[in-house]
C-alpha atoms as a PDB file:
ATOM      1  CA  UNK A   1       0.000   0.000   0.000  1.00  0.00           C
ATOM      2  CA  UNK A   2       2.063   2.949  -1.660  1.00  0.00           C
ATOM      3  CA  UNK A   3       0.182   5.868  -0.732  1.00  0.00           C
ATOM      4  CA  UNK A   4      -1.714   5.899   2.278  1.00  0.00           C
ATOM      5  CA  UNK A   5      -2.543   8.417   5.478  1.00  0.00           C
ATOM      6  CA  UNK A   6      -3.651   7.946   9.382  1.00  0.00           C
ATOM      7  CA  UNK A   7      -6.223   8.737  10.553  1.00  0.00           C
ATOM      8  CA  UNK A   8      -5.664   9.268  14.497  1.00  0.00           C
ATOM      9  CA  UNK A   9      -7.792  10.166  17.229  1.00  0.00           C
ATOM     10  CA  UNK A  10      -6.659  10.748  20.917  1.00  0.00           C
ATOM     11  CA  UNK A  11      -6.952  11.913  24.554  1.00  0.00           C
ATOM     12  CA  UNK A  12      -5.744  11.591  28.054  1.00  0.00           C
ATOM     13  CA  UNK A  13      -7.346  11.627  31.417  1.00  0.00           C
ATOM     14  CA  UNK A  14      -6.860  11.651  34.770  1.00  0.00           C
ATOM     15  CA  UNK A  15     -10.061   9.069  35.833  1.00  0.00           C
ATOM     16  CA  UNK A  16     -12.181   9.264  38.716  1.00  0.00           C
ATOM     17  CA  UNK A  17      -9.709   8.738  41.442  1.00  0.00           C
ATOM     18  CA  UNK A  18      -6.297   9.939  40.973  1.00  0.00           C
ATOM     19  CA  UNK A  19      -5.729  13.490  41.561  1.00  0.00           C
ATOM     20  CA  UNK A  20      -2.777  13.214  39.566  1.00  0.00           C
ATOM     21  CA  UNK A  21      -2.472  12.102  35.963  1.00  0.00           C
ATOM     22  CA  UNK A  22       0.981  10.117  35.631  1.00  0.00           C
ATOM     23  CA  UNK A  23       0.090   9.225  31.876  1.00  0.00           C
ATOM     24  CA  UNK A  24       1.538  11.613  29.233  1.00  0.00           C
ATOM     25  CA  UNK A  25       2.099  10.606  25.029  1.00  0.00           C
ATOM     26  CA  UNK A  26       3.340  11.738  21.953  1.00  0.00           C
ATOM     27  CA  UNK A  27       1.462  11.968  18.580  1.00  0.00           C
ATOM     28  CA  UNK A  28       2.145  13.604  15.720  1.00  0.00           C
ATOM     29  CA  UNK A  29       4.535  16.053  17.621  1.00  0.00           C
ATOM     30  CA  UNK A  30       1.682  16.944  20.193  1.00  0.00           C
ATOM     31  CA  UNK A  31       2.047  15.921  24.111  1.00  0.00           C
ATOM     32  CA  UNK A  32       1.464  17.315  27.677  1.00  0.00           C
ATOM     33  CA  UNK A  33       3.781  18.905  30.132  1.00  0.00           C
ATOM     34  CA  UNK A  34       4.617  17.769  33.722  1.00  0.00           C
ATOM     35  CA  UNK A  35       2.168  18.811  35.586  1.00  0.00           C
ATOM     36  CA  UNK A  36      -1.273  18.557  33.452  1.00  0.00           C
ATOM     37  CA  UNK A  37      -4.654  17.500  33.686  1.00  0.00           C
ATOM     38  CA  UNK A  38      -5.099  15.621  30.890  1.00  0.00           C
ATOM     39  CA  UNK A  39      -6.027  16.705  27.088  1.00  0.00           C
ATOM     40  CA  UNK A  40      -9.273  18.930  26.568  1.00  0.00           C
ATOM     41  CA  UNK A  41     -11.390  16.525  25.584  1.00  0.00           C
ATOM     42  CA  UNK A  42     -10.439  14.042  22.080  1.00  0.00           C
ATOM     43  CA  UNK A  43      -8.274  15.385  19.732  1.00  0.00           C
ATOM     44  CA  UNK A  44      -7.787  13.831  16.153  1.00  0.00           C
ATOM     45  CA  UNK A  45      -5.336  14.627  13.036  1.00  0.00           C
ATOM     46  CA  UNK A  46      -4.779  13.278   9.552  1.00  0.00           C
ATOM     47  CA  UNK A  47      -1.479  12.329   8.223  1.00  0.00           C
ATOM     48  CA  UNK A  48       0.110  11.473   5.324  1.00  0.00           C
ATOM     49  CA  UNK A  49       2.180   8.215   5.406  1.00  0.00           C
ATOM     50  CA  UNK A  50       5.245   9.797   3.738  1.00  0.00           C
ATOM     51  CA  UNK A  51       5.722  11.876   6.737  1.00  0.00           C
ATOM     52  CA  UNK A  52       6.623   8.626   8.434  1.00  0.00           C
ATOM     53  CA  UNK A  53       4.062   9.268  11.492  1.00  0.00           C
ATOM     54  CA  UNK A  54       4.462   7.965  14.521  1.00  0.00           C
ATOM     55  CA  UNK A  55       2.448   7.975  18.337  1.00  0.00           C
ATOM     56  CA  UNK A  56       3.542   6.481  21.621  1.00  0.00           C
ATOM     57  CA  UNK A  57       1.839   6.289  25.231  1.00  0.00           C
ATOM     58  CA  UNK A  58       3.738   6.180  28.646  1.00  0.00           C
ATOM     59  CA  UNK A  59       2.414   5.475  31.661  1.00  0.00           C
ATOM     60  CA  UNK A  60       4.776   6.738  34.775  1.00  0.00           C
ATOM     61  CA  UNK A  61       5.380   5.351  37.822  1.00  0.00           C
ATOM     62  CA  UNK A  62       6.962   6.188  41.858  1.00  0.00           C
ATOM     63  CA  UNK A  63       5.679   8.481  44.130  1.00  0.00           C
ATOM     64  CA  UNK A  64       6.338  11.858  45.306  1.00  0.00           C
ATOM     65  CA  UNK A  65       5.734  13.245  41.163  1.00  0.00           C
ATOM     66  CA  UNK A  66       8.231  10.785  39.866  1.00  0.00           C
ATOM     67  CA  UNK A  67       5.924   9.056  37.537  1.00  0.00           C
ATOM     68  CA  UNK A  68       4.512  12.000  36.036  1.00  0.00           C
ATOM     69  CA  UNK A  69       8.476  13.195  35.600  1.00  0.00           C
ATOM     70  CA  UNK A  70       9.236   9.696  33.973  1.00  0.00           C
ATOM     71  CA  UNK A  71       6.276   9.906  31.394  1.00  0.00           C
ATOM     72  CA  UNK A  72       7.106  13.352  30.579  1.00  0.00           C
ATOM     73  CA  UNK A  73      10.978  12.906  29.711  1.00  0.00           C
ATOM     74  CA  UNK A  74       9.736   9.990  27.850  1.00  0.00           C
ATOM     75  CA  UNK A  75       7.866  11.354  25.627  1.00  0.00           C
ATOM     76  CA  UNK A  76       9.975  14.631  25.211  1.00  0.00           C
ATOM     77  CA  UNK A  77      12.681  12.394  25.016  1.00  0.00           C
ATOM     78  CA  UNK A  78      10.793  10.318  22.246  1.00  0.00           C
ATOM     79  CA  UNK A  79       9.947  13.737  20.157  1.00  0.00           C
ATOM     80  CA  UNK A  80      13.305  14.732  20.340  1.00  0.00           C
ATOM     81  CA  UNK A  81      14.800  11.876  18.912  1.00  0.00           C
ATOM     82  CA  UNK A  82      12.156  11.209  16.033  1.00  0.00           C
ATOM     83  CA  UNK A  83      12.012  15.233  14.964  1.00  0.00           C
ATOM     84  CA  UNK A  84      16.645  13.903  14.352  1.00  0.00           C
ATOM     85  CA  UNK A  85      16.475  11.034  13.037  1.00  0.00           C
ATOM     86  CA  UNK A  86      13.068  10.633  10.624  1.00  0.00           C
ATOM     87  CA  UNK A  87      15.122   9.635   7.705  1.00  0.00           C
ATOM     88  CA  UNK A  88      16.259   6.672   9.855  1.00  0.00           C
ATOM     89  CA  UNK A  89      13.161   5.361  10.510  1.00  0.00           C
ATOM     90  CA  UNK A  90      11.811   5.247   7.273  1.00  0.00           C
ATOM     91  CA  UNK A  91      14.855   3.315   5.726  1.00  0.00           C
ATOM     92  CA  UNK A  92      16.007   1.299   9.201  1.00  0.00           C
ATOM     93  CA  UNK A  93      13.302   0.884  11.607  1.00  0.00           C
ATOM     94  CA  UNK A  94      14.612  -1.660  13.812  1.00  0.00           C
ATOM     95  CA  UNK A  95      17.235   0.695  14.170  1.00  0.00           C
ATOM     96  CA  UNK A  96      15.402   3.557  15.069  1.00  0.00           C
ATOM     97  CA  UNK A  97      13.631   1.459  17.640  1.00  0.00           C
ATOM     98  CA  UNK A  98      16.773   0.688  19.664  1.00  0.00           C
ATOM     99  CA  UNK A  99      18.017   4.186  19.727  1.00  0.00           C
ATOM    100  CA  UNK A 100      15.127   5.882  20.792  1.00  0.00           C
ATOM    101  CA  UNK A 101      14.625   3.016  23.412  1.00  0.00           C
ATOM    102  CA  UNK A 102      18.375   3.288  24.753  1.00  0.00           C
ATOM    103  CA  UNK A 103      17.744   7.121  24.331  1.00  0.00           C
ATOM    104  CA  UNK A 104      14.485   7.783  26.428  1.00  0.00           C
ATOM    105  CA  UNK A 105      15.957   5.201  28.952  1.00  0.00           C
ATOM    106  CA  UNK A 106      18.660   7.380  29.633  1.00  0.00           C
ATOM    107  CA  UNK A 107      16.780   9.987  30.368  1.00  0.00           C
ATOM    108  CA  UNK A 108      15.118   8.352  33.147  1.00  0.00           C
ATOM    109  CA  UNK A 109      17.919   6.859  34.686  1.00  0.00           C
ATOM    110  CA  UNK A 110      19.505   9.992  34.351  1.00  0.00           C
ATOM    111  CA  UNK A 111      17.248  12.174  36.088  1.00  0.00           C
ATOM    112  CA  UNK A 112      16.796   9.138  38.798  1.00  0.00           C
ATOM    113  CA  UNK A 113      20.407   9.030  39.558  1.00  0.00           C
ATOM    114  CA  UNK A 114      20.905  12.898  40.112  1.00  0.00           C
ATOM    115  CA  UNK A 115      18.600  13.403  42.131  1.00  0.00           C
ATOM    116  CA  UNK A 116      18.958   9.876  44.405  1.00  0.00           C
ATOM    117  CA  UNK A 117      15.536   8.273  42.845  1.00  0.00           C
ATOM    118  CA  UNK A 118      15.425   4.573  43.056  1.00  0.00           C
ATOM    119  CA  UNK A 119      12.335   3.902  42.146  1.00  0.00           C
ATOM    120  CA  UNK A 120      10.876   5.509  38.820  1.00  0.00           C
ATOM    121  CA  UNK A 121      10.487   4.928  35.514  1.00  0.00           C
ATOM    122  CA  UNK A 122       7.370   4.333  32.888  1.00  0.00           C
ATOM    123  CA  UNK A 123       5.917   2.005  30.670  1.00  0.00           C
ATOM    124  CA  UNK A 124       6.238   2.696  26.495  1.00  0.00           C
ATOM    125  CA  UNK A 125       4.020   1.737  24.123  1.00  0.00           C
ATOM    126  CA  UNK A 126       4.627   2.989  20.497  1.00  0.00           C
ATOM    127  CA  UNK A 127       3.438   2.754  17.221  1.00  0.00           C
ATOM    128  CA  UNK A 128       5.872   3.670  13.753  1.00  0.00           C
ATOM    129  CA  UNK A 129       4.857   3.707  10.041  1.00  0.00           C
ATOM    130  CA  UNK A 130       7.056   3.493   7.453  1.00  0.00           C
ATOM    131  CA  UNK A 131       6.263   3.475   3.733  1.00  0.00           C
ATOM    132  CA  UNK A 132       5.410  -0.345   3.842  1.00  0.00           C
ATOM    133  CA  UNK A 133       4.589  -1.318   7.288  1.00  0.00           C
ATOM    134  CA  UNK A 134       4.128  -0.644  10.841  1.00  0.00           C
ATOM    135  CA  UNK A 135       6.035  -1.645  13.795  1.00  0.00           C
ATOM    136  CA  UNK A 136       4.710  -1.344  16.861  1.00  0.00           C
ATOM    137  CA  UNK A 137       6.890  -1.655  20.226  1.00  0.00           C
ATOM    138  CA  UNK A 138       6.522  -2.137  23.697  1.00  0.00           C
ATOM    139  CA  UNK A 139       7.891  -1.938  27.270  1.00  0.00           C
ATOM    140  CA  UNK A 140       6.248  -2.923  30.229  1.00  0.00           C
ATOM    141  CA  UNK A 141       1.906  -3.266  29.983  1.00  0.00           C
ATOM    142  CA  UNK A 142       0.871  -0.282  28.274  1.00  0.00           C
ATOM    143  CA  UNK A 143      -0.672  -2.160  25.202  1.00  0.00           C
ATOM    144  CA  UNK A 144      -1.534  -2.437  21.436  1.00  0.00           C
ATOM    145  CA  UNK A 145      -4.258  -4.184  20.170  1.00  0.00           C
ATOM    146  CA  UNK A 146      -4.579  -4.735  16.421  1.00  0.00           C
ATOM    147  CA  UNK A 147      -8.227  -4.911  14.691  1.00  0.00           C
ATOM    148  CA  UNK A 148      -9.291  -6.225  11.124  1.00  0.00           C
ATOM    149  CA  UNK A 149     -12.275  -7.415  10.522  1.00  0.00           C
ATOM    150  CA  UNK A 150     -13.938  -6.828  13.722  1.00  0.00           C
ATOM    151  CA  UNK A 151     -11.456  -9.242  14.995  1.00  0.00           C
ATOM    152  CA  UNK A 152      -9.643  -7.500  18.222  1.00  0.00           C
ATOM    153  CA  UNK A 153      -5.320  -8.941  18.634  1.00  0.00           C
ATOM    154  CA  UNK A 154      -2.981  -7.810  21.218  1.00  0.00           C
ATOM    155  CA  UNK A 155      -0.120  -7.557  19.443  1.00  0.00           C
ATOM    156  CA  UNK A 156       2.235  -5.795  22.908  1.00  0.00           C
ATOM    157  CA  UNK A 157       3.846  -8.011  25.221  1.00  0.00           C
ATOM    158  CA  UNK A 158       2.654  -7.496  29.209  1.00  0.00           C
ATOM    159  CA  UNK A 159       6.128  -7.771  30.430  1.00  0.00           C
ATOM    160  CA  UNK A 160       5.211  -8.235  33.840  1.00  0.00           C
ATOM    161  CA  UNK A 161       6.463 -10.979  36.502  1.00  0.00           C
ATOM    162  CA  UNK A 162       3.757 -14.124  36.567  1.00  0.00           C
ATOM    163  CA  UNK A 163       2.061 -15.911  39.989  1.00  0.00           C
ATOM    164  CA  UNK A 164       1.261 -12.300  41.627  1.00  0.00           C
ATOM    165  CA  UNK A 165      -1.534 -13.122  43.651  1.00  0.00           C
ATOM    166  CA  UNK A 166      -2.338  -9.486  45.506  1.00  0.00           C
ATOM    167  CA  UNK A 167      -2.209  -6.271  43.625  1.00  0.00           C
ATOM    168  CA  UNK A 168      -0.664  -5.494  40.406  1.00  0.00           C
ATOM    169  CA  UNK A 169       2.495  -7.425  39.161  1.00  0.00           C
ATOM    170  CA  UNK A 170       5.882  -6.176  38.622  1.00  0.00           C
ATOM    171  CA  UNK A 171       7.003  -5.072  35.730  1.00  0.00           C
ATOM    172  CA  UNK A 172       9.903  -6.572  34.237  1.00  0.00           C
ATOM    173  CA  UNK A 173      10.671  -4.455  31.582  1.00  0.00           C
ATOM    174  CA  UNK A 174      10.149  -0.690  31.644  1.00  0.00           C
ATOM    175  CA  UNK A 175      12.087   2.880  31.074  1.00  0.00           C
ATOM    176  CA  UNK A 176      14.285   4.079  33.881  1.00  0.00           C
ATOM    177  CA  UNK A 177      15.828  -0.178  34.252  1.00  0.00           C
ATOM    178  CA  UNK A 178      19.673   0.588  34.875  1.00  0.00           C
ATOM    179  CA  UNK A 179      21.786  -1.160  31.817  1.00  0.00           C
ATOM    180  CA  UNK A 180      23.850  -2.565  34.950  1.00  0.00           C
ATOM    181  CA  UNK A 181      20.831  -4.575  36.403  1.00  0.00           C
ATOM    182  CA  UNK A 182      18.979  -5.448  32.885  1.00  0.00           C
ATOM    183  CA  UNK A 183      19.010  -5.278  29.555  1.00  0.00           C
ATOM    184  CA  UNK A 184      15.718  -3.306  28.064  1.00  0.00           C
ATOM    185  CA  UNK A 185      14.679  -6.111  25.628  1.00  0.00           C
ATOM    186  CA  UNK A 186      11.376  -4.497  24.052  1.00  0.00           C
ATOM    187  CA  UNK A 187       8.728  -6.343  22.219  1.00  0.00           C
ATOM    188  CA  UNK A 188       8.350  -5.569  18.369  1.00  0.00           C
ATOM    189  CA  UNK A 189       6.104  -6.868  15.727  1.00  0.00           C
ATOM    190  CA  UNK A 190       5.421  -5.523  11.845  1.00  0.00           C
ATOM    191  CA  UNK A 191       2.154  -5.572  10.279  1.00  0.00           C
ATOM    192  CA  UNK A 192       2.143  -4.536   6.561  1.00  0.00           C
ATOM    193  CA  UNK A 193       0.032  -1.964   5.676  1.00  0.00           C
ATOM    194  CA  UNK A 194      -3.739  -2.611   4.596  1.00  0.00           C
ATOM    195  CA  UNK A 195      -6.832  -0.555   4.376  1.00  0.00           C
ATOM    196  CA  UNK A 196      -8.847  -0.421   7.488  1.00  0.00           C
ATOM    197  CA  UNK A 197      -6.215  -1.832   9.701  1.00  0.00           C
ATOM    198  CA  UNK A 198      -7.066  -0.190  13.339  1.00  0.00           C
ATOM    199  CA  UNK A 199      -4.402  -0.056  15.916  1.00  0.00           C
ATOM    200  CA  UNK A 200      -5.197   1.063  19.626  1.00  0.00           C
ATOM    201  CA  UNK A 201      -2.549   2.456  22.385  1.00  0.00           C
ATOM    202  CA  UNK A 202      -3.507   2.700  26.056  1.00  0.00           C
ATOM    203  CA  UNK A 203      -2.416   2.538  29.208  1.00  0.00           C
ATOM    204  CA  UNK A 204      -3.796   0.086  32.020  1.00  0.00           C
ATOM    205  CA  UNK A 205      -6.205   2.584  33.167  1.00  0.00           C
ATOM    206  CA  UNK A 206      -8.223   1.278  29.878  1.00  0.00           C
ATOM    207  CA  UNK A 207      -7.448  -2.611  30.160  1.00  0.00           C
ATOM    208  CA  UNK A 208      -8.032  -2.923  34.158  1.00  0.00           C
ATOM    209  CA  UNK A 209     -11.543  -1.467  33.279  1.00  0.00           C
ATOM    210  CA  UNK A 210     -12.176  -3.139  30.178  1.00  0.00           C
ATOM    211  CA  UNK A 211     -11.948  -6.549  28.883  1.00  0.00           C
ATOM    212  CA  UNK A 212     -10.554  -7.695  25.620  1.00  0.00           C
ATOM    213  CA  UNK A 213     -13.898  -8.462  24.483  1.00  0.00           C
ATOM    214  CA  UNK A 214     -15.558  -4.935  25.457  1.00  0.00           C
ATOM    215  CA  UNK A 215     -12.977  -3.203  23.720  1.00  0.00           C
ATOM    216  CA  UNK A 216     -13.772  -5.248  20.913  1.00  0.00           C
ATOM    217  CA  UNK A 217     -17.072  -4.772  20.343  1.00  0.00           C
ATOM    218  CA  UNK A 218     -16.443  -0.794  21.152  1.00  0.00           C
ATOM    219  CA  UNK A 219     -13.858  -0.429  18.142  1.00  0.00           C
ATOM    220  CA  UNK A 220     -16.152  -2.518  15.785  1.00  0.00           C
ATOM    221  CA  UNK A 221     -18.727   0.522  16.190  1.00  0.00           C
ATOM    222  CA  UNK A 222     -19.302   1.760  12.790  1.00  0.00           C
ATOM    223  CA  UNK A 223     -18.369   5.060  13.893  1.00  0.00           C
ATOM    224  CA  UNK A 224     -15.751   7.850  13.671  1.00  0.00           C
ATOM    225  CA  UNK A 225     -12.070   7.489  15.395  1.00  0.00           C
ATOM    226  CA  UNK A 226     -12.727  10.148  17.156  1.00  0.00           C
ATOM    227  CA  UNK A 227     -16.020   9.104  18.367  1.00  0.00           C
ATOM    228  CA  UNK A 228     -14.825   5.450  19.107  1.00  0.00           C
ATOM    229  CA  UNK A 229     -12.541   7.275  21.273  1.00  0.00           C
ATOM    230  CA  UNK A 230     -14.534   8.983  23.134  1.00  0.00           C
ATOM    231  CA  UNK A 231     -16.641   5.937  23.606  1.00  0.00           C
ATOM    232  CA  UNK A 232     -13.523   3.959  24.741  1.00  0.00           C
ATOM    233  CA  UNK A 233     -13.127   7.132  27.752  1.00  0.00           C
ATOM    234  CA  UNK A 234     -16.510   6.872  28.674  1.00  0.00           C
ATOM    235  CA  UNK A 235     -16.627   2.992  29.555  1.00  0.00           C
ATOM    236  CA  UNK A 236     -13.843   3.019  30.978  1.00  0.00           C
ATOM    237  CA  UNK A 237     -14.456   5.897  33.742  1.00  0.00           C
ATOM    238  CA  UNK A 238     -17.829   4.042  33.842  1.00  0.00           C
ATOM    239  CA  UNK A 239     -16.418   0.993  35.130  1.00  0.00           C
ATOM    240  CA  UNK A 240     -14.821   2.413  37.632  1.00  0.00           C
ATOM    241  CA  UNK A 241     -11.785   5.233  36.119  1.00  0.00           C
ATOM    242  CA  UNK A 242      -9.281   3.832  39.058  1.00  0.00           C
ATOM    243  CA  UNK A 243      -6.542   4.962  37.039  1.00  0.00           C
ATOM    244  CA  UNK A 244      -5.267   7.626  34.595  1.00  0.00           C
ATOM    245  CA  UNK A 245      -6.711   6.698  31.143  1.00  0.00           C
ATOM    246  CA  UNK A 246      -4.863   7.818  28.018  1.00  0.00           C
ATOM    247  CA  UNK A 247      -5.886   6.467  24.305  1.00  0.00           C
ATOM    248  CA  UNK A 248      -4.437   6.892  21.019  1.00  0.00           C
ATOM    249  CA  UNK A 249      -6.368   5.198  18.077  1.00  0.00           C
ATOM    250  CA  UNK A 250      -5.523   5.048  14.582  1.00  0.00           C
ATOM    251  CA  UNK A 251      -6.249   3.816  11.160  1.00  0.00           C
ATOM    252  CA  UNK A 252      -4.885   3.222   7.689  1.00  0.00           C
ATOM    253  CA  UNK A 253      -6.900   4.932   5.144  1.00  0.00           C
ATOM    254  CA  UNK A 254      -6.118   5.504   0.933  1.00  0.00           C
ATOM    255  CA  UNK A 255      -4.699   8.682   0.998  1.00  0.00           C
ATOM    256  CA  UNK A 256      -6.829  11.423   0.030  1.00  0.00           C
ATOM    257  CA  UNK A 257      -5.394  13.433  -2.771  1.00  0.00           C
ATOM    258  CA  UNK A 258      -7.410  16.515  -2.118  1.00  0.00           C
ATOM    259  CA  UNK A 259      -6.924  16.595   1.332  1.00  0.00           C
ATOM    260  CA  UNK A 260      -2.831  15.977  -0.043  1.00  0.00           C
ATOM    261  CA  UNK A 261      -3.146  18.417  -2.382  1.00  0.00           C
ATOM    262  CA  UNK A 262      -3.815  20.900   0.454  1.00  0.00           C
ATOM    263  CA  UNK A 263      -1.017  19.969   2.406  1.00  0.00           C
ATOM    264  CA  UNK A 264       1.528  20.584  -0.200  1.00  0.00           C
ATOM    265  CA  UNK A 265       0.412  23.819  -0.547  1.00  0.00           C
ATOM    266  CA  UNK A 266       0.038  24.429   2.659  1.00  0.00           C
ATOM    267  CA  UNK A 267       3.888  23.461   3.174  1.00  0.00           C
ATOM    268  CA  UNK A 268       5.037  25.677   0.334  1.00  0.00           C
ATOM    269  CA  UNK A 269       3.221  28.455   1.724  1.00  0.00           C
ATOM    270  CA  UNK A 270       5.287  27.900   5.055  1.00  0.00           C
ATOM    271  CA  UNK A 271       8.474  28.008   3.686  1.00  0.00           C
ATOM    272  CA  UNK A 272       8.245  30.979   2.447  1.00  0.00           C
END
């Protein structure tokens, strides 16, 4: 599928519990400071494929602010790095994929060690399209499910420990893991493109509330992204919100060539 665009529709939330929102993202160049309460309701964008888009969610965690902190330098950590090195990711992906992981990792452990933080870091979710495919990529259990056909597929890897009987379980894999103490071994898988293909990014405070099944049958909806978003939000907080909720949901459309046609323009027009 030569020429194709993405449709995306997202939005982040604090729930009904937490006064803070730990969660942060990054998609299409758009994310939220430190301290925030979440996006303004759901935003959506359309974007051509040969701008090699790409989205990721974080979920942060330790106390006293440092999971907010975590998420944050993730994802301007994550910017940073795709706004360099774009030309990389469309011709080596898997390359891309370890530098921005060993890059945003850093960052973390950097800011933990200066200022004596043991115990913070976030989980990474992501999502990259390239020309011919997409690779999506994971640490920790922020996840991605896949959809054709009405049929839902995780396609992330929970990488958390197994037999945890009270609470929530470990992770095993996550941003802000010293190199010293483990290797950050991410989950990857590549999906060539198709029409219609749906992919969906979101932390736990969406998967605690909602089974696989219920987010099935909410992203079969013959609706818009956006509105399937907002649909997503509002079963979640209505099962309970416990957590911060963030969302990013996208599909692979034919390009539209007067919608393209627009954007050329509107890209000359800019640079002069």
């Amino acid at each position: 599928m030569a020429m194709y665009q993405i449709e995306c529709a997202y939005t982040c939330h604090t729930g009904n519990i937490r006064a803070n929102n730990e969660d942060n993202f990054w998609c299409f160049g758009e994310s939220l400071p430190v301290n925030n309460e979440g996006t303004k309701g759901i935003c959506s964008k359309i974007i051509s494929g040969n701008r090699v888009p790409a989205m990721a969610v974080f979920d942060g965690m330790g106390g006293e602010s440092c999971g907010e902190i975590a998420a944050f330098l993730a994802s301007e950590e994550f910017g940073k790095f795709y706004n360099a090195n774009k030309r990389m990711l469309r011709d080596m992906p898997e390359d891309f994929i370890d530098g921005v992981c060993e890059k945003m990792n850093q960052a973390v452990c950097r800011y933990g060690t200066e200022h004596h933080i043991w115990s913070m870091g976030s989980t990474m979710a992501m999502l990259l399209f390239t020309p011919e495919s997409m690779f999506a990529c994971n640490l920790g259990d922020s996840r991605i499910y896949f959809m054709d056909g009405g049929k839902l597929q995780q396609i992330s890897t929970d990488h958390v420990f197994g037999g945890t009987a009270v609470g929530k379980a470990p992770l095993t894999q996550y941003l802000g893991l010293p190199e010293e103490l483990q290797r950050l071994e991410p989950s990857v898988t590549e999906i060539e493109h198709k029409e219609g293909y749906r992919y969906l990014l979101c932390s736990d405070g969406v998967t605690d509330m909602l089974s696989d099944s219920e987010i099935e049958a909410i992203l079969s909806q013959d609706m818009e992204i956006p509105e399937i978003v907002n649909d997503l939000l509002k079963n979640a907080l209505q099962k309970g919100g416990r957590d911060n909720v963030t969302i990013v949901l996208c599909e692979v459309q034919k390009l539209d060539t007067v919608r393209r046609m627009k954007e050329w323009m509107k890209n000359l027009k800019d640079k002069k």
